[in-house]
Protein backbone atom coordinates (compact mmCIF):
# COMPACT_ATOMS: atom_id res chain seq x y z
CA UNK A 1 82.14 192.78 221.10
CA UNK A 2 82.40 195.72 219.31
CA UNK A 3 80.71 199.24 219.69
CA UNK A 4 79.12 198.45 216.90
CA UNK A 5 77.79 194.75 217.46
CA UNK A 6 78.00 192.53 220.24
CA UNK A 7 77.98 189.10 218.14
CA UNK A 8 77.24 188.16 214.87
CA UNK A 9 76.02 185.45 212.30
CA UNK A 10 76.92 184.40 208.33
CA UNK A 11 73.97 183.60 206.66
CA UNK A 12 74.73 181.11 203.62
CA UNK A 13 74.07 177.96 203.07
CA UNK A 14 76.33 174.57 201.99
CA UNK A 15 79.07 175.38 199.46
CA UNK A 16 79.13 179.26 199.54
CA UNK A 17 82.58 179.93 200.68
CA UNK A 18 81.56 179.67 204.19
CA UNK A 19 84.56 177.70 205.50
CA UNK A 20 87.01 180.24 204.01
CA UNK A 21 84.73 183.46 205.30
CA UNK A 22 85.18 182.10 208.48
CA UNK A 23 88.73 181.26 207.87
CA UNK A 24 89.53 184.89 206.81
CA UNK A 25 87.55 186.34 210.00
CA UNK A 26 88.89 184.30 212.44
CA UNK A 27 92.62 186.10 210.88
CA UNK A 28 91.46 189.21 212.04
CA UNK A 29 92.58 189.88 215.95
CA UNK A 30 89.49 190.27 218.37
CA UNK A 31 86.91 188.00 215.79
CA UNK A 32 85.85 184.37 216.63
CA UNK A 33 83.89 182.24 214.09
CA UNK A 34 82.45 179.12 216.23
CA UNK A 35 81.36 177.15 212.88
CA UNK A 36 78.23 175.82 212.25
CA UNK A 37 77.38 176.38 216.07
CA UNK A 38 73.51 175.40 215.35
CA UNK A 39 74.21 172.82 212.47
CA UNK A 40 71.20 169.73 213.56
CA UNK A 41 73.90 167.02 213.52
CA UNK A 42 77.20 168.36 215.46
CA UNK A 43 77.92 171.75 216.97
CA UNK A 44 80.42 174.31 215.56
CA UNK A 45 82.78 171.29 213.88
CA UNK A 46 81.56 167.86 212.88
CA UNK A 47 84.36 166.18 215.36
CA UNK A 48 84.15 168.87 218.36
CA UNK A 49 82.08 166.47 221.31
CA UNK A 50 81.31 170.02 222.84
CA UNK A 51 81.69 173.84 222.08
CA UNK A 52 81.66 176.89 224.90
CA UNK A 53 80.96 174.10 227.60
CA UNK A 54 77.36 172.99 225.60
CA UNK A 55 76.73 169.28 224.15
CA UNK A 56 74.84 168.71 221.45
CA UNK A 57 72.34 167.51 223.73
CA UNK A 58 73.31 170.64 225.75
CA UNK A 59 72.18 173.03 223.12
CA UNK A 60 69.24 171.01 221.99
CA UNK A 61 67.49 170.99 225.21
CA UNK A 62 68.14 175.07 225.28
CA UNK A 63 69.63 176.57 221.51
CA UNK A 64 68.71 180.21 223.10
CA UNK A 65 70.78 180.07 225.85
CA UNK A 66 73.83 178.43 224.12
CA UNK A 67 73.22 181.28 221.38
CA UNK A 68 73.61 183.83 224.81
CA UNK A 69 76.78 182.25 224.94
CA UNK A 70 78.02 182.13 222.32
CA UNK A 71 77.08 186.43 222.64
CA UNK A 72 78.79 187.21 225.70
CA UNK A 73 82.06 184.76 225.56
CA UNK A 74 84.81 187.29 226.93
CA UNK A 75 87.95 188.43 224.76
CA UNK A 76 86.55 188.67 221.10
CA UNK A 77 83.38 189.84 219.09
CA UNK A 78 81.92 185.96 218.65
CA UNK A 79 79.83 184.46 215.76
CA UNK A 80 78.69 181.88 213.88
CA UNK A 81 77.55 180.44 210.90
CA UNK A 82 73.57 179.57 209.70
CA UNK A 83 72.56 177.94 207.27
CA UNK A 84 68.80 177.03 205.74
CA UNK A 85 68.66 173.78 207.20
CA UNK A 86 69.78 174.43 210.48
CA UNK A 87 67.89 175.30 214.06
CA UNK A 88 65.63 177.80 213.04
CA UNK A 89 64.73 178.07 216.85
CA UNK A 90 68.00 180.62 217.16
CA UNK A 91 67.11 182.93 213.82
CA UNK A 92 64.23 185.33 214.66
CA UNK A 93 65.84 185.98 218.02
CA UNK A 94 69.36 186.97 215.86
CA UNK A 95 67.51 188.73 213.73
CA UNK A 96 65.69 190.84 215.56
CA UNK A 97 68.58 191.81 217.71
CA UNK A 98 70.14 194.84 215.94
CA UNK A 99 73.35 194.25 218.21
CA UNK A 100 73.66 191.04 216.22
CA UNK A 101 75.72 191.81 212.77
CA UNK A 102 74.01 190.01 209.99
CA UNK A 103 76.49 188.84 207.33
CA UNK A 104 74.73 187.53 204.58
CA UNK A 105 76.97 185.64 201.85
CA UNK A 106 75.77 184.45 198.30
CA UNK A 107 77.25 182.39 195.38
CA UNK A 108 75.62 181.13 192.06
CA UNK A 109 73.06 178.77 193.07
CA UNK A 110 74.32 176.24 190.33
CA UNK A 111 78.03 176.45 191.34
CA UNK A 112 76.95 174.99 194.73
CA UNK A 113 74.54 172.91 193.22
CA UNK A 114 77.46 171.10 191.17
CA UNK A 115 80.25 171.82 194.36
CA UNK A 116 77.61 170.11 196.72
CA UNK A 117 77.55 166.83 194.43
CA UNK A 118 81.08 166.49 193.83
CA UNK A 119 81.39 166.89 197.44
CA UNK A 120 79.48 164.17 197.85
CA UNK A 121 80.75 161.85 195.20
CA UNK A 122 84.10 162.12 197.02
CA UNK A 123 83.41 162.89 200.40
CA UNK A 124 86.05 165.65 200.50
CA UNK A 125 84.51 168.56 201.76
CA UNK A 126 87.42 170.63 202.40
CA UNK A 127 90.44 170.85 199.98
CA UNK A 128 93.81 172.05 202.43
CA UNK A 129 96.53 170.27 200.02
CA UNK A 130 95.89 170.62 196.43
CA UNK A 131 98.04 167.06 195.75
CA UNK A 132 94.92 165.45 197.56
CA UNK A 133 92.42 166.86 195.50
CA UNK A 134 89.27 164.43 194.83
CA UNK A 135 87.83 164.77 190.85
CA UNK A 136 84.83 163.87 189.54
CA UNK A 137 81.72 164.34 187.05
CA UNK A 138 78.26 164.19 188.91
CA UNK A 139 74.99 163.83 186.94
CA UNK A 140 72.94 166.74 187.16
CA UNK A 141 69.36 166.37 188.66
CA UNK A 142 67.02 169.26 187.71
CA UNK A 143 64.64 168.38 189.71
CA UNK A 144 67.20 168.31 192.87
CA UNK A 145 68.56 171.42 191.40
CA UNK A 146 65.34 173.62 191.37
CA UNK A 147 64.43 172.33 194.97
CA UNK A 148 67.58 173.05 196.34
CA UNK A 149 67.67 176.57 194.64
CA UNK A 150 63.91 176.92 196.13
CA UNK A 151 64.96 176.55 199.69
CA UNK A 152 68.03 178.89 200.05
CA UNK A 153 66.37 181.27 198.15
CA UNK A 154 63.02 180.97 200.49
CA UNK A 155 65.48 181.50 203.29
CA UNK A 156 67.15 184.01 201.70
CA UNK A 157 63.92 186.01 200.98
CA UNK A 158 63.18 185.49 204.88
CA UNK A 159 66.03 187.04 206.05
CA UNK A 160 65.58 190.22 203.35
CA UNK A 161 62.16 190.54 204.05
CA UNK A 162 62.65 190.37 208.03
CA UNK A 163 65.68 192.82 207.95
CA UNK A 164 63.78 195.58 205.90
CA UNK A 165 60.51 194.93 208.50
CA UNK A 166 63.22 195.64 211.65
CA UNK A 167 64.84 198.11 209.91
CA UNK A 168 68.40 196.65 209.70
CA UNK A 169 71.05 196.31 206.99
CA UNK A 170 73.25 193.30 206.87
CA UNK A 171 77.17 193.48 204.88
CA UNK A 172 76.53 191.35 201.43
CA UNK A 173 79.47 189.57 200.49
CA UNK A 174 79.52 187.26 197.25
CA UNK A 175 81.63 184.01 197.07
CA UNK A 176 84.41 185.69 193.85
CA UNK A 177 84.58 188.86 196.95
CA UNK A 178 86.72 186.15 199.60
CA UNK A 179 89.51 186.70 198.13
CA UNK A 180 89.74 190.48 198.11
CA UNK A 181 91.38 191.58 200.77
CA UNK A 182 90.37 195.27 200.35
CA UNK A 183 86.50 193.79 200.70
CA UNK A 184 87.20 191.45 203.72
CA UNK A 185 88.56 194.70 205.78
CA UNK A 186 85.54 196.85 204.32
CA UNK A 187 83.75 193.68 206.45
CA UNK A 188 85.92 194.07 209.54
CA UNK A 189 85.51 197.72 209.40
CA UNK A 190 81.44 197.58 209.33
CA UNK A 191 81.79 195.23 212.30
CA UNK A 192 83.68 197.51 214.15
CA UNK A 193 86.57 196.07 215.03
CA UNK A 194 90.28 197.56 214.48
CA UNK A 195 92.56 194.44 212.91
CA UNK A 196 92.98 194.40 209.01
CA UNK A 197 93.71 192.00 207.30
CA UNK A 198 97.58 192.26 204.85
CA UNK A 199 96.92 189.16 202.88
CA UNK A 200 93.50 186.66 202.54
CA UNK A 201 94.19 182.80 204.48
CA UNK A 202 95.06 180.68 201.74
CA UNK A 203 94.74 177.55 203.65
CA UNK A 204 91.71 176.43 202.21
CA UNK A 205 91.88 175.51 198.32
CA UNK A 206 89.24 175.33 195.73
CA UNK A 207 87.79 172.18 194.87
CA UNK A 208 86.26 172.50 191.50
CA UNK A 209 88.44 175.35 189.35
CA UNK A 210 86.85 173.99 186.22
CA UNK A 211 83.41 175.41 184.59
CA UNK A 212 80.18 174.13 185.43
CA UNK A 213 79.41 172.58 182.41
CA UNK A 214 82.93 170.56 182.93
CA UNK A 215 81.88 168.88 185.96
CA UNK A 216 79.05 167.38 184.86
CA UNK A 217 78.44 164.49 182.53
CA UNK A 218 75.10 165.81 180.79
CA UNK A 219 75.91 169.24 180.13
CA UNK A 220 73.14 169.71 177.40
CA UNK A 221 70.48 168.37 180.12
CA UNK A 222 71.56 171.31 182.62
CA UNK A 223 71.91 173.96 180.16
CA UNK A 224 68.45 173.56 178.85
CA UNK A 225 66.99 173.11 182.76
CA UNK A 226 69.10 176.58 183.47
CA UNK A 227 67.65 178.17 180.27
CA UNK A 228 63.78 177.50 181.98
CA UNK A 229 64.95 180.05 184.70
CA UNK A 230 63.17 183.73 184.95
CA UNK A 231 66.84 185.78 185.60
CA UNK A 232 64.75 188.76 186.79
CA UNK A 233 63.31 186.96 189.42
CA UNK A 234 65.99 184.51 190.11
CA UNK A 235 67.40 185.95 193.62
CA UNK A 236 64.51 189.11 193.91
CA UNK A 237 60.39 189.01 194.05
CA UNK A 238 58.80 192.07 194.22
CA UNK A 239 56.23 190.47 196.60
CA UNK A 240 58.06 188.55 199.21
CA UNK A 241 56.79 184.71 199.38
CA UNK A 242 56.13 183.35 202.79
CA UNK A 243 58.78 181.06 204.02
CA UNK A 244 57.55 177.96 200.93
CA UNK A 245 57.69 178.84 197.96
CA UNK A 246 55.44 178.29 195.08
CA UNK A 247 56.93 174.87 193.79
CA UNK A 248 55.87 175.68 190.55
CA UNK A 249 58.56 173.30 188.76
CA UNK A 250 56.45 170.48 190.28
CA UNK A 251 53.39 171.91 188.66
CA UNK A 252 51.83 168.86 185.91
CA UNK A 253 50.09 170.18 182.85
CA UNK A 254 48.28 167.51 180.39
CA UNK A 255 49.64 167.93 177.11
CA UNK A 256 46.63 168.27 175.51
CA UNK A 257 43.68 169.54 178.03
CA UNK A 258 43.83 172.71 179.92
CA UNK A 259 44.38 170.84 183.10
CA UNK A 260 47.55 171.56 185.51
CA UNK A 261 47.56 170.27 188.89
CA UNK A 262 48.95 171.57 191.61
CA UNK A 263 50.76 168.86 193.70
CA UNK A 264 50.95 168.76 197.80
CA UNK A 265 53.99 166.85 198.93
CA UNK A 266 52.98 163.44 200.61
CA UNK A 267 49.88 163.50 198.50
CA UNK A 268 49.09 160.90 195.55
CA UNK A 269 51.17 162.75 193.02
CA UNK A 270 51.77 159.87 190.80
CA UNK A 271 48.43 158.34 190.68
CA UNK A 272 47.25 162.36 189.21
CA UNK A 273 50.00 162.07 186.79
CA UNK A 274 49.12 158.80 186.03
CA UNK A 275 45.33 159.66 185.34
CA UNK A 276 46.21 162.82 183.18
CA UNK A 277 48.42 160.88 180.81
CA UNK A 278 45.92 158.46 180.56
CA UNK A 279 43.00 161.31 179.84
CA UNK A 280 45.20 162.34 176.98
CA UNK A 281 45.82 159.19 176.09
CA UNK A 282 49.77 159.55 176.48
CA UNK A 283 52.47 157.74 178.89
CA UNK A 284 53.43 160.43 182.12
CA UNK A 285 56.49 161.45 180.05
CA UNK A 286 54.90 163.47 177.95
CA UNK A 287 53.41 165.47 180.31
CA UNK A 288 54.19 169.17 181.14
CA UNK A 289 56.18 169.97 183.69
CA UNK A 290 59.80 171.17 185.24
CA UNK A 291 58.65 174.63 183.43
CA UNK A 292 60.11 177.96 185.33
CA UNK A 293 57.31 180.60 186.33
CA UNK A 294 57.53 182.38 183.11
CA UNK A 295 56.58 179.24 181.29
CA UNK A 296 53.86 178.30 183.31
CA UNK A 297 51.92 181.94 183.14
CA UNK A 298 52.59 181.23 178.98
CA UNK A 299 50.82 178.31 179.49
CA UNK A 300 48.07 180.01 181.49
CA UNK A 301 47.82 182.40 179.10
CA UNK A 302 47.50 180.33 176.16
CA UNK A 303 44.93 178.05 177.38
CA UNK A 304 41.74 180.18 177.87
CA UNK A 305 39.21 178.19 180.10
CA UNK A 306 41.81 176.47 181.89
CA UNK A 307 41.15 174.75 185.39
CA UNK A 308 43.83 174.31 188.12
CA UNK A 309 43.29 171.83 190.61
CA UNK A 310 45.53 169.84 193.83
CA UNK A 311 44.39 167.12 195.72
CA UNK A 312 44.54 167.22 199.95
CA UNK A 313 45.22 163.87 201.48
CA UNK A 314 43.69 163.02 204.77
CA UNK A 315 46.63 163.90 207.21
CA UNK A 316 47.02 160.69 208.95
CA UNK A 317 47.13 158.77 205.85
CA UNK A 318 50.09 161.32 204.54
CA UNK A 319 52.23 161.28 207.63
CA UNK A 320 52.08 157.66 207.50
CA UNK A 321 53.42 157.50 204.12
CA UNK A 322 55.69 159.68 204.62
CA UNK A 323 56.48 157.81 207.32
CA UNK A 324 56.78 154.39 205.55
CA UNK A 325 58.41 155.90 202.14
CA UNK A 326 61.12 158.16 203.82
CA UNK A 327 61.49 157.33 207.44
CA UNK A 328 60.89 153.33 207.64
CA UNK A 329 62.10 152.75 204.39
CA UNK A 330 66.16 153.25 203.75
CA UNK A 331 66.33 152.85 199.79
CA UNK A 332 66.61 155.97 197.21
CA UNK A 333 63.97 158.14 198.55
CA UNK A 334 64.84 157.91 202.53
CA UNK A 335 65.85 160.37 204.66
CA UNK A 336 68.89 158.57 205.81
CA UNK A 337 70.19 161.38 207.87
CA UNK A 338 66.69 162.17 209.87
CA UNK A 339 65.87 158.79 210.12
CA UNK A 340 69.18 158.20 211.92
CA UNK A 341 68.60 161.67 214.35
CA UNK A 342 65.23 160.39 214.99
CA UNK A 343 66.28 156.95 216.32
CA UNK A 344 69.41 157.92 217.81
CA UNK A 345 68.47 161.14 219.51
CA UNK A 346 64.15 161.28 219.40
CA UNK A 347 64.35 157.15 220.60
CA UNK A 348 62.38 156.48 217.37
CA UNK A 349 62.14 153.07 218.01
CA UNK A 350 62.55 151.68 214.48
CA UNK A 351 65.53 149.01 213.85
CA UNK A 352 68.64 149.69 211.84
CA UNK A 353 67.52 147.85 209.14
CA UNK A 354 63.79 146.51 208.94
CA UNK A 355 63.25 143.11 207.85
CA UNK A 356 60.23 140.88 208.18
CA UNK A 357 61.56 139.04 211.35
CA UNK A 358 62.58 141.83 213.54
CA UNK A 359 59.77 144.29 212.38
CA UNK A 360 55.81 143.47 213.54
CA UNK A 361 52.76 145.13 212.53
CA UNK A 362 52.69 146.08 216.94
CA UNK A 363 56.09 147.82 216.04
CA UNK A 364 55.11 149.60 213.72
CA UNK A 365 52.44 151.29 215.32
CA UNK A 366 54.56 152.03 218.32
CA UNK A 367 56.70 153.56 215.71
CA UNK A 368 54.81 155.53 213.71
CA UNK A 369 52.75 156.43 216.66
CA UNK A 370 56.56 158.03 217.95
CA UNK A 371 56.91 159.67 214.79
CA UNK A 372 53.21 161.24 214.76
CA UNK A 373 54.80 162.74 218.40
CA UNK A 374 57.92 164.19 217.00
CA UNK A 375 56.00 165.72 214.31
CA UNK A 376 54.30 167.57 216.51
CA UNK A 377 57.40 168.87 218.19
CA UNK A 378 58.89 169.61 214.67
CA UNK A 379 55.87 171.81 213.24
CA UNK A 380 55.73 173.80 216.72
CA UNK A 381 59.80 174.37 215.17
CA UNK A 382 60.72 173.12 219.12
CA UNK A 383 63.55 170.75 217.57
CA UNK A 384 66.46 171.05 214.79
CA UNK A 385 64.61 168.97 212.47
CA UNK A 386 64.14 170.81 209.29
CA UNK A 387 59.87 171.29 208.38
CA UNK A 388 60.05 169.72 204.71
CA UNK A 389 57.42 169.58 202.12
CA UNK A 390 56.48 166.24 202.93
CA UNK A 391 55.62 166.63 206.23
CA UNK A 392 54.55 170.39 206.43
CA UNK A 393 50.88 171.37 207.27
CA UNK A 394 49.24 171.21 203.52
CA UNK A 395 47.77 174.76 204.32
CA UNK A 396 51.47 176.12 204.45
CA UNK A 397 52.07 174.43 200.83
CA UNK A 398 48.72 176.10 199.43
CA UNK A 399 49.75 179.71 200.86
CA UNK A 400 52.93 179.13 199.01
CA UNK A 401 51.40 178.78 196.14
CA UNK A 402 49.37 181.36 196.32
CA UNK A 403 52.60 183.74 196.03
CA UNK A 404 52.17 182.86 192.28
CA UNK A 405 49.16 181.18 191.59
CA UNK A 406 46.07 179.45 193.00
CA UNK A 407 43.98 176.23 192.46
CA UNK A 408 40.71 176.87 191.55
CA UNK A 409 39.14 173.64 193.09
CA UNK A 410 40.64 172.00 196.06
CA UNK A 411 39.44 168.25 196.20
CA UNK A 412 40.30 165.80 198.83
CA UNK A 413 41.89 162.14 197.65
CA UNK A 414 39.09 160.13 198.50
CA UNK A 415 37.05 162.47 196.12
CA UNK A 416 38.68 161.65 193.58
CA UNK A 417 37.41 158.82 191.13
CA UNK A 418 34.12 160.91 190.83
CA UNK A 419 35.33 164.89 190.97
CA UNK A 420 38.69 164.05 188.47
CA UNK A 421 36.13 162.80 185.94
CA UNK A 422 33.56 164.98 186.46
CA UNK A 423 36.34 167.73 185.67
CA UNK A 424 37.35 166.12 182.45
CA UNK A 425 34.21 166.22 181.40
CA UNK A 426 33.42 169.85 181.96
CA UNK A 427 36.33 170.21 179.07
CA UNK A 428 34.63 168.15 176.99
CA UNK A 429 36.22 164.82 177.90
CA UNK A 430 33.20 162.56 176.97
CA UNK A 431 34.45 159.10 178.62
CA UNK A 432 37.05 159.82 180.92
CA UNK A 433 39.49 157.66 182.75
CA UNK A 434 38.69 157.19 186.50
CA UNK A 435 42.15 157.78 188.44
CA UNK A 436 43.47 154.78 190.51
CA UNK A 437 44.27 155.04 194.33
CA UNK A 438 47.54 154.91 196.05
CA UNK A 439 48.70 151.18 196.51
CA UNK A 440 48.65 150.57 200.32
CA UNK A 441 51.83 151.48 202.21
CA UNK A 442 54.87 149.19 202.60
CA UNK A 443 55.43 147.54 205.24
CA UNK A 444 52.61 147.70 206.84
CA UNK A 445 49.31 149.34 205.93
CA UNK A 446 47.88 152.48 207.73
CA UNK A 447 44.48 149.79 207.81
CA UNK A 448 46.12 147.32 209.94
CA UNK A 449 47.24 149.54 213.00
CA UNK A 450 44.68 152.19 212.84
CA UNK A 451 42.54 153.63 215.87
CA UNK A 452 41.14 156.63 217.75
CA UNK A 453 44.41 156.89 219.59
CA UNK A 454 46.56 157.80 216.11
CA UNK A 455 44.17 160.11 215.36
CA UNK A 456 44.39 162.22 218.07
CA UNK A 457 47.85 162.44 217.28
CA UNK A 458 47.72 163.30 213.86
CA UNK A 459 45.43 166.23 215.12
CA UNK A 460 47.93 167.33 217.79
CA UNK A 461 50.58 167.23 215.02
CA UNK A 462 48.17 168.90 211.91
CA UNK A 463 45.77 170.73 214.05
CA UNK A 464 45.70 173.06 211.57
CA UNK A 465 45.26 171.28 208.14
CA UNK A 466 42.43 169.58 210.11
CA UNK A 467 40.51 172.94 211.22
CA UNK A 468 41.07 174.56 208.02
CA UNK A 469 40.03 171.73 205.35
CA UNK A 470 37.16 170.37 207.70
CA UNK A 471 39.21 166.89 207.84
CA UNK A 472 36.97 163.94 209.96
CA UNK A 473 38.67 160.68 211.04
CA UNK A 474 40.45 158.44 208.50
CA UNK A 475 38.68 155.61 206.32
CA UNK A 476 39.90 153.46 204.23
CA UNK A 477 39.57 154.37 200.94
């Protein structure tokens, strides 16, 4: 420790640089980075079994005292790096101590974009010899893009906003500054310490050297997804959003009525899509939408009489798909990673694989039942598990939202074959289409294992979305 500090944290996210910050700070005499000490799947480095005496288990039971020890560990001024998706249980504490330094380093959100997907496509995640360098061209996803970009910049916003409340100022250091020497000591001078650095490490090589628009193999598609962007708002809002953002690249417009819904994660987004292509007599892909926050408001403002509109599933019925789509399910859209913390670490007790013959409808309740549980544990933020948009209360999506713009009718999904129609038609739809429901979940539908029992846990878990939105027990549609 340091007059100055007594400990203290980089706050960046995947692909920024952090490897060779830390590589450059631990150079400097009296300053220990511990890695990604609070990272949900390993602690400090993916192959250490332990750090500073704690397990992973160790720190999971009790992140606040490993982060105490991580604070007064003898013989240097200690630290480590946080990211966005790690245990959020250790980040208001570190920020509101003003003994902690805050270090807060940024790159171009599309440069780790691209970096994270190459990184990926050859699993080499650090570069030491530049003879064993990995190449490739990744296909860029706008949609992954603009989500991606949504959280760091949500956490980035967090931190900001909770600094200026506390009255603190972190040391802002941009991925092109790790290589200037005369800016690393400017860092090791704000954290007090006396070492300098002659020379930056050179151990660690980059990856990518080539331009953006080299590494990917449809260029044109990401230049016009960049070119949707609002610049001036890109990394500053002059009214802080809450901690989830607006979304608004998920926002649906038909292309030819002044109707845009508003989607909730976990909610029958496709069947909505589906039933305003089908108003305007169109197929989905001509429907509005991946459209930056400037380009929606034009929209607004060139459709007078416009209505806005999202659709609230019942909460049971949404963490069991979410359950069955992301967690039971281990094709494109599961969360491989979570689904393997939750059965290895939370006992989920869901097979490997699930097939027909080692998977029964009483499993499945016992499952999902397990998962309803951990929920709960996840929303209370009492485990590393990130809260994502699928699985977060539906009254935290709407007040995201509302940092740019609101529904003007709220409608539940059971609602909906009457109130979508009855919409249409107050914008002069004469016959409209009535929207399908969601086909049952796969494998097993919420019908078959239902009863009073899961309800009371999705109300533990969503105690909240229930209260607020007036939600009564499940029925089948």
């Amino acid at each position: 420790m340091t007059d100055a500090f007594d400990y203290f944290i980089v706050l960046a996210d995947m692909r920024t640089g952090s490897n060779q910050l830390e590589s450059n700070l631990n150079a400097l005499d009296g300053v220990t980075c511990h890695g990604e000490a609070f990272n949900p799947y390993f602690t400090g480095l993916p192959k250490l079994d332990q750090l500073l005496g704690f397990t992973l288990e160790d720190r999971d039971r009790d992140p606040l005292a490993f982060l105490e020890t991580i604070k007064s560990t003898p013989g240097a001024l200690n630290g480590f790096r946080f990211f966005s998706t790690h245990d959020t249980r250790v980040l208001t504490p570190a920020l509101d101590d003003p003994r902690c330094a805050k270090i807060v380093l940024t790159r171009n959100p599309l440069d780790s974009y691209v970096s994270w997907k190459i990184a990926l496509a050859t699993k080499q995640w650090k570069l030491v010899n530049i003879k064993q360098r990995r190449e490739a061209q990744i296909e860029f996803n706008a949609d992954e893009f603009f989500e991606q970009m949504e959280q760091r910049q949500s956490f980035q916003l967090t931190v900001l906003n909770h600094l200026q409340r506390t009255g603190q100022t972190p040391f802002y250091i941009g991925y092109d500054d790790l290589n200037d020497v005369e800016v690393l000591n400017g860092l090791a001078k704000w954290l007090g310490v006396s070492a300098r650095l002659d020379a930056t490490q050179q151990h660690l090589k980059r990856q990518n050297p080539t331009s953006a628009l080299d590494k990917v193999t449809n260029p044109d598609a990401m230049e016009q997804a960049v070119a949707k962007l609002d610049r001036l708002n890109l990394y500053q809002v002059p009214n802080f959003e809450p901690r989830r953002g607006p979304s608004v690249p998920r926002y649906v417009a038909a292309p030819k009525s002044a109707l845009m819904y508003l989607p909730v994660r976990g909610g029958p987004e496709a069947e909505v899509a589906n039933w305003l292509a089908n108003l305007d007599g169109t197929e989905t892909g001509a429907l509005l939408t991946d459209r930056g926050q400037k380009q929606v408001r034009t929209w607004m403002k060139t459709h007078p009489g416009h209505r806005k509109f999202t659709v609230l599933r019942h909460p049971l019925a949404r963490a069991h798909a979410v359950f069955c789509n992301q967690i039971v399910n281990t094709g494109p859209d599961a969360y491989v990673a979570i689904r393997n913390m939750l059965r290895n670490r939370y006992k989920l007790p869901l097979p490997g694989t699930v097939t027909p013959e080692n998977y029964s409808v009483e499993q499945h309740r016992e499952a999902f039942s397990a998962f309803l549980r951990i929920m709960r544990n996840v929303l209370a933020g009492q485990t590393p598990i990130r809260v994502d948009g699928l699985w977060c209360s539906q009254a935290q999506t709407l007040q995201g939202m509302a940092a740019f713009t609101l529904p003007d009718m709220i409608l539940r999904e059971d609602k909906m074959k009457t109130v979508l129609p009855d919409l249409a038609r107050q914008l002069g739809h004469a016959t409209p289409p009535e929207p399908e429901h969601a086909p049952a979940d796969s494998p097993f539908a919420l019908s078959q294992i239902y009863d009073a029992q899961l309800e009371t846990l999705a109300v533990e878990a969503y105690q909240r979305d229930y209260q607020m939105f007036g939600f009564s027990d499940w029925k089948p549609l």
